[in-house]
N, C-alpha and C. Protein backbone atom coordinates (compact mmCIF):
# COMPACT_ATOMS: atom_id res chain seq x y z
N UNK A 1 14.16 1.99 -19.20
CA UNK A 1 14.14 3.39 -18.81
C UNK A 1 13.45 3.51 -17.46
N UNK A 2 14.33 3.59 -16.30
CA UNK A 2 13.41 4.06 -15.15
C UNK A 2 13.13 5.21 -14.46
N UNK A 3 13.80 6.49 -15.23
CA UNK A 3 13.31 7.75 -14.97
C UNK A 3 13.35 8.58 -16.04
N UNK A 4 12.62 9.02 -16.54
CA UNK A 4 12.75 10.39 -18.23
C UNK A 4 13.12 11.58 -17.62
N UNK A 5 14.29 12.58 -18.32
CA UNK A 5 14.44 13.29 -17.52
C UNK A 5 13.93 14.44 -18.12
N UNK A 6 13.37 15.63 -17.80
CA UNK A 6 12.86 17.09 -17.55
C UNK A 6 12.82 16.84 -19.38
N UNK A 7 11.55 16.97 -20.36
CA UNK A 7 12.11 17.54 -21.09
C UNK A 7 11.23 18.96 -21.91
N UNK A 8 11.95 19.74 -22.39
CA UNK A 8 11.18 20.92 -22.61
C UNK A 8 9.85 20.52 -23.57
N UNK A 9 8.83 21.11 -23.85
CA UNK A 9 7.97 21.04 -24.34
C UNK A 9 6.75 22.44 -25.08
N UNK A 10 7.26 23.07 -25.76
CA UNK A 10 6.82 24.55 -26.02
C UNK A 10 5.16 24.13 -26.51
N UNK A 11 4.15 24.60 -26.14
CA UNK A 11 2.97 24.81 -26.64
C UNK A 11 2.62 26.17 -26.59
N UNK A 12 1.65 26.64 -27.73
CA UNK A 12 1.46 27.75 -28.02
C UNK A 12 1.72 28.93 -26.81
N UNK A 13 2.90 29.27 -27.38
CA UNK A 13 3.97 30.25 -26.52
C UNK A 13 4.12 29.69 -24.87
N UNK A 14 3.59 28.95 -24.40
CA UNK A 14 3.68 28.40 -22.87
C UNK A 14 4.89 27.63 -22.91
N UNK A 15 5.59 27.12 -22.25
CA UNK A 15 6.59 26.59 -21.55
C UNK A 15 6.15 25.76 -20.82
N UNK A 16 6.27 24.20 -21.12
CA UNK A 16 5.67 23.16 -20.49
C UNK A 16 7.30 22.21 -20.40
N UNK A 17 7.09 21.25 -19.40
CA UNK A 17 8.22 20.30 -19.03
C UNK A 17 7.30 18.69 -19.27
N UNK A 18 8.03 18.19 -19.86
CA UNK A 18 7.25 16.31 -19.81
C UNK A 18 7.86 15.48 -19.14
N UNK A 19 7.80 15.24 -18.38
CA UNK A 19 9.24 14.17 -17.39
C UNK A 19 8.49 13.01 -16.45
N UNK A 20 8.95 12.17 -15.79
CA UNK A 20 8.25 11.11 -15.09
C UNK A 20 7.87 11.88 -13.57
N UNK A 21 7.13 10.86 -13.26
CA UNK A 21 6.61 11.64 -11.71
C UNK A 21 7.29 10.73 -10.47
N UNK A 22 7.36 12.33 -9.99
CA UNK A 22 8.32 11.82 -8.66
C UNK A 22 7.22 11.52 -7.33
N UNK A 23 8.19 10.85 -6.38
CA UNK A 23 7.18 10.96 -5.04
C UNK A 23 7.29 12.21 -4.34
N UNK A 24 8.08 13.56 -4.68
CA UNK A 24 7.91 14.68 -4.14
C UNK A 24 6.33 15.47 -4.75
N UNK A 25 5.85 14.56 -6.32
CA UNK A 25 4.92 15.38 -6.89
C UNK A 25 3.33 15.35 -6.13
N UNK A 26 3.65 14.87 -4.75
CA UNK A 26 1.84 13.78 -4.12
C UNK A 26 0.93 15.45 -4.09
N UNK A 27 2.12 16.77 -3.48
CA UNK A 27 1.07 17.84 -3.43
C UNK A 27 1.10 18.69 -4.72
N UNK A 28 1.23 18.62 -5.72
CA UNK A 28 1.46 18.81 -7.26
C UNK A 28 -0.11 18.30 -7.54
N UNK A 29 -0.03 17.08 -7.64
CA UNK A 29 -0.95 15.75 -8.23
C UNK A 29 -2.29 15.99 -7.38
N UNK A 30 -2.22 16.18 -5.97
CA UNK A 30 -3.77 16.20 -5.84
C UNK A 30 -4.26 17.48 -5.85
N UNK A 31 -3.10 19.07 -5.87
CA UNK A 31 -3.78 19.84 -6.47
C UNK A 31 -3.99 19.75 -7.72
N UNK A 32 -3.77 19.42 -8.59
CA UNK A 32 -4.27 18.90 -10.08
C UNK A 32 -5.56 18.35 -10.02
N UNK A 33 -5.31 17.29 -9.23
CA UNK A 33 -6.89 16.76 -9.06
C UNK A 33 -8.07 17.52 -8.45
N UNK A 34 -7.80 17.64 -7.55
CA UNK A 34 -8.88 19.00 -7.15
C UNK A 34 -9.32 19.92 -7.94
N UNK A 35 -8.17 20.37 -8.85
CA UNK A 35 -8.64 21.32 -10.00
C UNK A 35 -9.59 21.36 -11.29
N UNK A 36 -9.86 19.73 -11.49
CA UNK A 36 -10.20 19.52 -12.46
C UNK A 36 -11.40 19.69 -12.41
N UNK A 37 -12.41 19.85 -13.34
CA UNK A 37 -13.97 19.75 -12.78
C UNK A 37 -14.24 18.43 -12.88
N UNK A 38 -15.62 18.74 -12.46
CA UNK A 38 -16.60 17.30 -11.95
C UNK A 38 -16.09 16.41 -13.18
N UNK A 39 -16.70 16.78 -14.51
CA UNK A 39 -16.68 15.74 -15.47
C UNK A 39 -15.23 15.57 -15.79
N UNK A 40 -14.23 16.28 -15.99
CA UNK A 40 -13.28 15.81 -15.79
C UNK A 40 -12.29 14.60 -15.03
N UNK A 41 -12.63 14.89 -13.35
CA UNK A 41 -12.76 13.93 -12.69
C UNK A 41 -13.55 12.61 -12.95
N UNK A 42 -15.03 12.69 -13.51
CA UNK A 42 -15.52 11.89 -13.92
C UNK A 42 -15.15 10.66 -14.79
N UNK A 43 -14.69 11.53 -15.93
CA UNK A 43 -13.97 10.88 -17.12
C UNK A 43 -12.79 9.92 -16.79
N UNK A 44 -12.04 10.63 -15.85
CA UNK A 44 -10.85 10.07 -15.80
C UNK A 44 -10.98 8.78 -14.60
N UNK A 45 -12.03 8.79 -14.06
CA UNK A 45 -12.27 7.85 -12.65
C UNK A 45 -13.08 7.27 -12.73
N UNK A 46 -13.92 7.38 -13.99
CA UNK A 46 -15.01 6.81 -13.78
C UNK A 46 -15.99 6.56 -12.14
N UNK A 47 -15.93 7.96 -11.85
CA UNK A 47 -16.32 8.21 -10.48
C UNK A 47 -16.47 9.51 -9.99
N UNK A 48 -17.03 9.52 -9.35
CA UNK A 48 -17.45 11.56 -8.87
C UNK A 48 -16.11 12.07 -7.16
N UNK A 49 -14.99 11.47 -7.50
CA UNK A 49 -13.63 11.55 -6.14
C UNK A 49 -13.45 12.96 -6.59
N UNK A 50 -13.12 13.43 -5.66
CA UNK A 50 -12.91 15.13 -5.29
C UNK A 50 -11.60 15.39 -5.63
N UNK A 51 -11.37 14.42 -4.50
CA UNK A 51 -9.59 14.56 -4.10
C UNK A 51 -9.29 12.40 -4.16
N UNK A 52 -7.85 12.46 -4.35
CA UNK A 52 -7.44 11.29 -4.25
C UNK A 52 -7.07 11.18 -2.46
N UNK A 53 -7.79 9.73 -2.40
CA UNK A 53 -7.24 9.50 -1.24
C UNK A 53 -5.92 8.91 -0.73
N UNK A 54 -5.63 9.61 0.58
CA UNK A 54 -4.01 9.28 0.54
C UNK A 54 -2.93 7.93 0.46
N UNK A 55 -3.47 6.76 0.33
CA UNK A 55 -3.02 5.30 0.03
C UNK A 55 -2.83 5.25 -1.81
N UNK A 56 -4.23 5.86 -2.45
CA UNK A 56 -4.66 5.37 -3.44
C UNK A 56 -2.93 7.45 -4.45
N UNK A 57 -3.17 8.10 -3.90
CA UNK A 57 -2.00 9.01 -4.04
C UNK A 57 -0.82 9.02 -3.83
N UNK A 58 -0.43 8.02 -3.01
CA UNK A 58 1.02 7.35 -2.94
C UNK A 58 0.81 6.38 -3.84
N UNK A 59 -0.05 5.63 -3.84
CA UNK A 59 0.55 4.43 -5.22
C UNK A 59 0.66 5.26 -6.40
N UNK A 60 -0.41 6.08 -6.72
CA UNK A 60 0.22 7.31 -8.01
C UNK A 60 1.41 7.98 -8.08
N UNK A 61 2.34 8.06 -7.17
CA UNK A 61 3.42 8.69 -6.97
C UNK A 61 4.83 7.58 -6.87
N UNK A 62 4.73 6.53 -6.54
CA UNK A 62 5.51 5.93 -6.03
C UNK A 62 5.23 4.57 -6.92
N UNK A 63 5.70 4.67 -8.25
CA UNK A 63 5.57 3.89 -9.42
C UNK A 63 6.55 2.72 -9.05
N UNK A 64 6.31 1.38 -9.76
CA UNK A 64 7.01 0.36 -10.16
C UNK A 64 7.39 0.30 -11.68
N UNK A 65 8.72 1.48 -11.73
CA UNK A 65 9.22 1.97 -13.64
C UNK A 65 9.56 0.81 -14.18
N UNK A 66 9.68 -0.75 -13.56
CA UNK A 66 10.04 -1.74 -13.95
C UNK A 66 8.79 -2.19 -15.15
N UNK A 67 7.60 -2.07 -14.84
CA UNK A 67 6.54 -2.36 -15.29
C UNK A 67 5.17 -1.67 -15.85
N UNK A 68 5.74 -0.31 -15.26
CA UNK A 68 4.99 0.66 -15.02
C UNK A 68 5.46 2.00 -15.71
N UNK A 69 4.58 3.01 -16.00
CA UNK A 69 4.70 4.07 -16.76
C UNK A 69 3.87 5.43 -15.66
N UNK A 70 4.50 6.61 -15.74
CA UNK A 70 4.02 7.62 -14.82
C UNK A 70 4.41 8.63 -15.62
N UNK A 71 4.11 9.61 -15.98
CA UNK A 71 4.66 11.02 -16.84
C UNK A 71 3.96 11.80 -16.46
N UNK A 72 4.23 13.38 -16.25
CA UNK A 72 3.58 14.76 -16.11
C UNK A 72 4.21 15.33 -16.76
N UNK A 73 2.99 16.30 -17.39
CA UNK A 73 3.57 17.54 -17.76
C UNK A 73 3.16 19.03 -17.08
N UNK A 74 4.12 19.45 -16.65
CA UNK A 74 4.12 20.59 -15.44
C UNK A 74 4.14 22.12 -15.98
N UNK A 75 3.63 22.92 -15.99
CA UNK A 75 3.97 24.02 -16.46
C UNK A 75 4.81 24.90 -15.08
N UNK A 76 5.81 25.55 -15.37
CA UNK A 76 6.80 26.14 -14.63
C UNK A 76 8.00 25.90 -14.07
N UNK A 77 8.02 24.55 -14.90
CA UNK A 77 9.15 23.39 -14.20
C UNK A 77 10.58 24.66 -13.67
N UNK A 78 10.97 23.71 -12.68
CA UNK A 78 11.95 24.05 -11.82
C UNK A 78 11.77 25.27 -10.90
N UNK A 79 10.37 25.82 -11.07
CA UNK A 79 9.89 26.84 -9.95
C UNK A 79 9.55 26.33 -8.80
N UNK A 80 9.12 27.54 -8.01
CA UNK A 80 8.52 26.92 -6.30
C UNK A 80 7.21 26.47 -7.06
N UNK A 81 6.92 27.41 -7.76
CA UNK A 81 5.27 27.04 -8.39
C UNK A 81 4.73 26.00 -9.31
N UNK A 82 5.81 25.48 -9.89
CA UNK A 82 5.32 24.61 -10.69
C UNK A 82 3.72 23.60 -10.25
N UNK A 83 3.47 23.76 -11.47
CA UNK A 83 1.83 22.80 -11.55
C UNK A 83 1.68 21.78 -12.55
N UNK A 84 1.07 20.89 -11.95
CA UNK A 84 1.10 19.53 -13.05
C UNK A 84 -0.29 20.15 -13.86
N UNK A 85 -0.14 20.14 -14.61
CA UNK A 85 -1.60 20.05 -15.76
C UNK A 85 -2.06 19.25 -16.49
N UNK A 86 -1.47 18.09 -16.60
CA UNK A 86 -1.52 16.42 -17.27
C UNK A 86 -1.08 15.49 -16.40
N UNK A 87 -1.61 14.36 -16.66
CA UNK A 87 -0.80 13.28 -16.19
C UNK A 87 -0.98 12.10 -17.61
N UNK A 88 -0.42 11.26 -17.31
CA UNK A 88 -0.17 10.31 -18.32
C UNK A 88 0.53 8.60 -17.67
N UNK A 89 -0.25 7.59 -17.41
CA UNK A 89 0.31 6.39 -17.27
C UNK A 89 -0.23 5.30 -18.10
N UNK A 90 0.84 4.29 -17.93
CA UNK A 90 0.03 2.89 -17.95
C UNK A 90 0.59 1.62 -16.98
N UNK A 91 -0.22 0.79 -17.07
CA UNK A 91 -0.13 -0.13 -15.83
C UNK A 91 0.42 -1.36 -16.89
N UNK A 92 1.38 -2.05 -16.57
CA UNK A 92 1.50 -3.41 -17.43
C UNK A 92 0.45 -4.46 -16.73
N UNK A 93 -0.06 -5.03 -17.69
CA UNK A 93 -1.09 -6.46 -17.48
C UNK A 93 -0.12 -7.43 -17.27
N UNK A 94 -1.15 -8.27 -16.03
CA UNK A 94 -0.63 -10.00 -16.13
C UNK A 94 0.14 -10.68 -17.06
N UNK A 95 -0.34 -10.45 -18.56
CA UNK A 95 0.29 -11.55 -19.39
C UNK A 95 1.66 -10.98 -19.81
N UNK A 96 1.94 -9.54 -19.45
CA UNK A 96 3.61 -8.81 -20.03
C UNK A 96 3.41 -8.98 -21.10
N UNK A 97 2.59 -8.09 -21.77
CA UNK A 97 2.67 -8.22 -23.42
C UNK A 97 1.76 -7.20 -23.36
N UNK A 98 1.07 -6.57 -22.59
CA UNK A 98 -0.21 -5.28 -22.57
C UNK A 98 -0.21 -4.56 -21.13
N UNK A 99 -0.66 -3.58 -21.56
CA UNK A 99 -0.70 -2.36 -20.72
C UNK A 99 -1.79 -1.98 -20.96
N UNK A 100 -2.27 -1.10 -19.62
CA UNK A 100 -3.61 -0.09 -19.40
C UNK A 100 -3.52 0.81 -19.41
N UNK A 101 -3.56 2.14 -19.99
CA UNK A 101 -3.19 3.57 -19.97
C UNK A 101 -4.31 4.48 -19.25
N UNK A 102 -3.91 5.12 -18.84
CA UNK A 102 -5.03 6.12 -18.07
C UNK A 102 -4.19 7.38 -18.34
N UNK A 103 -5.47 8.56 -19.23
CA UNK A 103 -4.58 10.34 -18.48
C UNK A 103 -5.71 11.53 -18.36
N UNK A 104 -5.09 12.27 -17.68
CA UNK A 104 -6.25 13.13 -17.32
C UNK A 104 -5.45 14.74 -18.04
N UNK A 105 -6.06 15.73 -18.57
CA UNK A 105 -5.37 17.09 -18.74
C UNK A 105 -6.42 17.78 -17.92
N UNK A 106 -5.55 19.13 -17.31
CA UNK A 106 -6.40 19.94 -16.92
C UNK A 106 -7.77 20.59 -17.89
N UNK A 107 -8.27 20.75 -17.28
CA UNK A 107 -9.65 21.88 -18.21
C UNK A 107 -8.74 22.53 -18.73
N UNK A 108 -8.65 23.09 -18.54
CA UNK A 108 -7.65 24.74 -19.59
C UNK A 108 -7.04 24.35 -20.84
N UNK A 109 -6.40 23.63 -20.25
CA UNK A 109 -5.28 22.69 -21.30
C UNK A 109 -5.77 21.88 -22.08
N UNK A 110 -6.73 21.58 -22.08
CA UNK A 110 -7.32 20.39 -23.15
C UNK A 110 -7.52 20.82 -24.61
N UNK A 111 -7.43 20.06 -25.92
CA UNK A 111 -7.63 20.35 -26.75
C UNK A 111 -6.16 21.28 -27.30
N UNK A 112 -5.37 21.01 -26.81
CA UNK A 112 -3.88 21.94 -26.69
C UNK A 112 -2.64 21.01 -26.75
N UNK A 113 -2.78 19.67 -27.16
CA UNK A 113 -1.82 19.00 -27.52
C UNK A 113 -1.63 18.23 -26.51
N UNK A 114 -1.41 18.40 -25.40
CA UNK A 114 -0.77 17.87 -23.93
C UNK A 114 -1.30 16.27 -24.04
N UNK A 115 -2.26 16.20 -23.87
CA UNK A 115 -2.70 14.72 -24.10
C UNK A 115 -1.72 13.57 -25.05
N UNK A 116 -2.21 14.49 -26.66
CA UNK A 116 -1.11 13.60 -27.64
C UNK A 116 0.28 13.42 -27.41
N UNK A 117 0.72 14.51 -26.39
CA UNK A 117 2.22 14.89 -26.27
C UNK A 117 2.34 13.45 -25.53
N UNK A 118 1.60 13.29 -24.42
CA UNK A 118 2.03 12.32 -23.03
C UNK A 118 1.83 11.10 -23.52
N UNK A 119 0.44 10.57 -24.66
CA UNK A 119 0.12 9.55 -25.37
C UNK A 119 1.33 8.83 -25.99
N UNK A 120 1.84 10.00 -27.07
CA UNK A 120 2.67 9.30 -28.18
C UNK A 120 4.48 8.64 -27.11
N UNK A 121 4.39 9.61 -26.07
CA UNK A 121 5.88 9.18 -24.81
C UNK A 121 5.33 8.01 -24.29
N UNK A 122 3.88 7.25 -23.71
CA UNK A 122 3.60 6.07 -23.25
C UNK A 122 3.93 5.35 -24.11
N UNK A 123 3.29 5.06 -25.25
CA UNK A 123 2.92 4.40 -26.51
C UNK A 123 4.90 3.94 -26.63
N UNK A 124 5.90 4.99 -26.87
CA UNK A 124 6.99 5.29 -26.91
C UNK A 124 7.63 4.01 -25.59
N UNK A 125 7.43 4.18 -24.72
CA UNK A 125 7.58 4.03 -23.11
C UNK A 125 7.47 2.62 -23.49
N UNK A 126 6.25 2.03 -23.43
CA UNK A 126 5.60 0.85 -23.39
C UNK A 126 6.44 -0.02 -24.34
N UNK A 127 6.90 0.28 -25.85
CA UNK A 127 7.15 -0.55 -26.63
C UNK A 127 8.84 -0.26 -26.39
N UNK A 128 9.69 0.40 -25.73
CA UNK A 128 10.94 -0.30 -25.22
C UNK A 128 10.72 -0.82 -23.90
N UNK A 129 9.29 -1.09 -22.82
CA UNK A 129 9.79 -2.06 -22.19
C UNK A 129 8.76 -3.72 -22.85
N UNK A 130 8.63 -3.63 -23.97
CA UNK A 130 8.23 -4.52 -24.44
C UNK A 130 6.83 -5.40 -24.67
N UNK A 131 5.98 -4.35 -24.56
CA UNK A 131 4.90 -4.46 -24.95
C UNK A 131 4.32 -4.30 -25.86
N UNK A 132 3.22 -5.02 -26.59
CA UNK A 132 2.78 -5.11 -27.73
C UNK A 132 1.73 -4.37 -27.87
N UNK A 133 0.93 -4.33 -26.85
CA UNK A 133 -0.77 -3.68 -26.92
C UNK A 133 -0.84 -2.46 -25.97
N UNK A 134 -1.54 -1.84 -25.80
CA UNK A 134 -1.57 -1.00 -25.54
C UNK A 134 -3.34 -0.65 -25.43
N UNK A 135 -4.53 -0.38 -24.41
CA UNK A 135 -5.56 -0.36 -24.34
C UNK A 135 -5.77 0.20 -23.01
N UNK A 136 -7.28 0.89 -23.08
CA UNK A 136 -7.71 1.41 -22.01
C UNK A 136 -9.62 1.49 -22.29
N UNK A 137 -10.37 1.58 -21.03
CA UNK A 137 -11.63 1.71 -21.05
C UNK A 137 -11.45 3.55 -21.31
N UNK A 138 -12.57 3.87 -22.12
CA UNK A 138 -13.13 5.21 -22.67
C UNK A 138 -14.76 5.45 -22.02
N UNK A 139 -14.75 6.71 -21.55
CA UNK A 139 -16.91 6.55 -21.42
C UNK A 139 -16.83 7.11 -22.87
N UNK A 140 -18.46 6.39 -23.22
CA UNK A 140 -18.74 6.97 -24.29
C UNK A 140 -18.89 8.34 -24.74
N UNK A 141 -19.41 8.85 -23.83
CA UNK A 141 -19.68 10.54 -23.82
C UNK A 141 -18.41 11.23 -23.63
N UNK A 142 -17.20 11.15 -23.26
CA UNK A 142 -16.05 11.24 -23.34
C UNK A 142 -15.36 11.33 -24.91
N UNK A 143 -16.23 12.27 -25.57
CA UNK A 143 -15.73 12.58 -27.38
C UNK A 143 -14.56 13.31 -27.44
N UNK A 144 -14.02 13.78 -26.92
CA UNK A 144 -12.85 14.57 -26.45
C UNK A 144 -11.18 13.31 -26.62
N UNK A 145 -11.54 12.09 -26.01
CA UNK A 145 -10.83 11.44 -25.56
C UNK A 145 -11.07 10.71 -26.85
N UNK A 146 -12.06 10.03 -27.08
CA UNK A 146 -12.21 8.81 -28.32
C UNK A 146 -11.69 9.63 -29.18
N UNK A 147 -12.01 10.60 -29.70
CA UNK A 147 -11.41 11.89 -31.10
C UNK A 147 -9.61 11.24 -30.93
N UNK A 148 -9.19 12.11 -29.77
CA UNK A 148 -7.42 11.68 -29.56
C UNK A 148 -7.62 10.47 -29.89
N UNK A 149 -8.13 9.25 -29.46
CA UNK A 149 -7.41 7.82 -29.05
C UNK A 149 -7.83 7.35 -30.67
N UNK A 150 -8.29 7.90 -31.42
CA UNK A 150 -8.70 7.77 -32.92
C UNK A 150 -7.66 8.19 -34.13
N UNK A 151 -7.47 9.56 -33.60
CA UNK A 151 -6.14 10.06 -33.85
C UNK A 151 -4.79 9.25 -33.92
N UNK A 152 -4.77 9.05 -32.87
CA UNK A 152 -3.60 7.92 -32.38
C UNK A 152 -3.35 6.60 -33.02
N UNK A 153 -4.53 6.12 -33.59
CA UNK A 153 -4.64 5.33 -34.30
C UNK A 153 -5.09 3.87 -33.33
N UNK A 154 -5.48 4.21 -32.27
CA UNK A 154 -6.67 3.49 -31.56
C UNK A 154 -7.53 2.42 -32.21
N UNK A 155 -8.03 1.52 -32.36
CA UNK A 155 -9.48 0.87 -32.62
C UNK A 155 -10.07 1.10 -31.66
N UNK A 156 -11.47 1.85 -31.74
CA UNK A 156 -12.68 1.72 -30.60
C UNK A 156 -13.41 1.05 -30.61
N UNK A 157 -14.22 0.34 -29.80
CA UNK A 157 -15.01 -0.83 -29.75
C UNK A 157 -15.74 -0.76 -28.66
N UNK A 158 -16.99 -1.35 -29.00
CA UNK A 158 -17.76 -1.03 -27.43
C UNK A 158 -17.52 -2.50 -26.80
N UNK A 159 -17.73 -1.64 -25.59
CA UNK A 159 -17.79 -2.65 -24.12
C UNK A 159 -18.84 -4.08 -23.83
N UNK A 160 -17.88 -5.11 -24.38
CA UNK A 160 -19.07 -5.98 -23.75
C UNK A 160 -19.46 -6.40 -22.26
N UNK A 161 -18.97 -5.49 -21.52
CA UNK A 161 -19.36 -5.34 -20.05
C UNK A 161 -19.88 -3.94 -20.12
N UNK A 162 -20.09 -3.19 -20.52
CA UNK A 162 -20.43 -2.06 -20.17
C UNK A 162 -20.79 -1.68 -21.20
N UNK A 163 -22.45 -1.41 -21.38
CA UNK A 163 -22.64 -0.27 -22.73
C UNK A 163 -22.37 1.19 -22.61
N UNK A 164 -21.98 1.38 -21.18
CA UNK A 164 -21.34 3.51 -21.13
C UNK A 164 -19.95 2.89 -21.54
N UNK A 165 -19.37 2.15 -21.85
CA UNK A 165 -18.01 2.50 -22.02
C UNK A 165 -17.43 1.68 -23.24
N UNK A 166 -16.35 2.76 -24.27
CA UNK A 166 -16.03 2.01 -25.23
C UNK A 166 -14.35 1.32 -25.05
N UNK A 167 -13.92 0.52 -25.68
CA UNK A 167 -12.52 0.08 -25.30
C UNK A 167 -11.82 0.05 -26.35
N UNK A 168 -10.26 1.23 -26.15
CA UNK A 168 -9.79 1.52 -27.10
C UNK A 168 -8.13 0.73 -27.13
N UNK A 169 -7.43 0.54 -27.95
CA UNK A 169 -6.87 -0.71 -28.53
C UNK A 169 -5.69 -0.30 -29.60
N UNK A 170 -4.60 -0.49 -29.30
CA UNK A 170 -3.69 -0.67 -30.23
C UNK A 170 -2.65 -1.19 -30.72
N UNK A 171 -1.42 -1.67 -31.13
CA UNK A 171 -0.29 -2.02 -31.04
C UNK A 171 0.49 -0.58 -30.42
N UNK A 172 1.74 -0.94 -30.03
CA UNK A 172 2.22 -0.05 -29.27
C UNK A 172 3.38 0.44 -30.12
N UNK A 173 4.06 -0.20 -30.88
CA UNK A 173 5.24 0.14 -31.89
C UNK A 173 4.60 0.70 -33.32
N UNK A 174 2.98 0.90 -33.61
CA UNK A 174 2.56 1.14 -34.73
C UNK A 174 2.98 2.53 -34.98
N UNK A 175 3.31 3.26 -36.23
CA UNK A 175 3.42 4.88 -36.49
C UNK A 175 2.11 5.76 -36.03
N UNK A 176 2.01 6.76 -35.08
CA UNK A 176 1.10 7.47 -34.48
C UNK A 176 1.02 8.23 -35.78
């Protein structure tokens, strides 16, 4: 699969779209980012970045679908206005058998499905291009995220490089 196309997504009465990300989305994506607050940003970067910088925002935009996973979900799709309010990837590992997932939801939106929505399409994603595992670093204080990735049916485990961070773990074809 190297592009998902537009698909509808109803959350409580809103009108959301889930589809892969394009390289038209770079001013979409870093207003998203900008939007998010501090800890938000935090969470997702493990870092206090404002804005993405413009090298490190083209590689977010300008995916390798061979290996690679990119999804948004936009509220307003097919407007002038449309806005990303999620994102959702994963990176395939060295050995082609695992992936790294990373996603961020807007503040607003959190706790509103969007996350599980973009989760269960990677998870989905990953195991037709043939991956088995499926994992990502969590901060600990990040209960928001471990709750979902628990949900999901995750194993959490702490970091033996890092006691702020736990590492969450799964098969990728298992029933969510």
């Amino acid at each position: 699969m190297v592009h998902m196309p537009a698909r509808p997504l109803p959350i409580e009465g809103e009108l959301f779209a889930i589809r892969t990300i394009r390289k038209d989305d770079a001013d979409r994506l870093q207003a998203f980012m900008t939007s998010l607050s501090a800890e938000s940003r935090y969470f997702r970067f493990l870092d206090a970045i404002r804005e993405l910088p413009p090298q490190l925002l083209r590689c977010f935009v300008e995916v390798d679908f061979t290996r690679d996973m990119a999804l948004v979900i936009v509220q307003g799709y097919g407007e002038a206005d449309e806005r990303v309010v999620a994102v959702g990837r994963y990176f395939g590992d060295e050995d082609g058998k695992s992936c790294e997932f990373a996603l961020a939801v807007a503040d607003a939106w959190q706790h509103h499905g969007l996350g599980h929505h973009l989760m269960e399409e990677l998870l989905s994603s990953a195991a037709s291009h043939g991956y088995q595992r499926m994992h990502g670093d969590v901060l600990a204080e990040n209960n928001g995220m471990l709750h979902l990735m628990k949900n999901l049916g995750f194993a959490v485990r702490y970091s033996s490089e890092d006691p702020t961070l736990r590492v969450v773990e799964r098969q990728v074809a298992a029933t969510a």
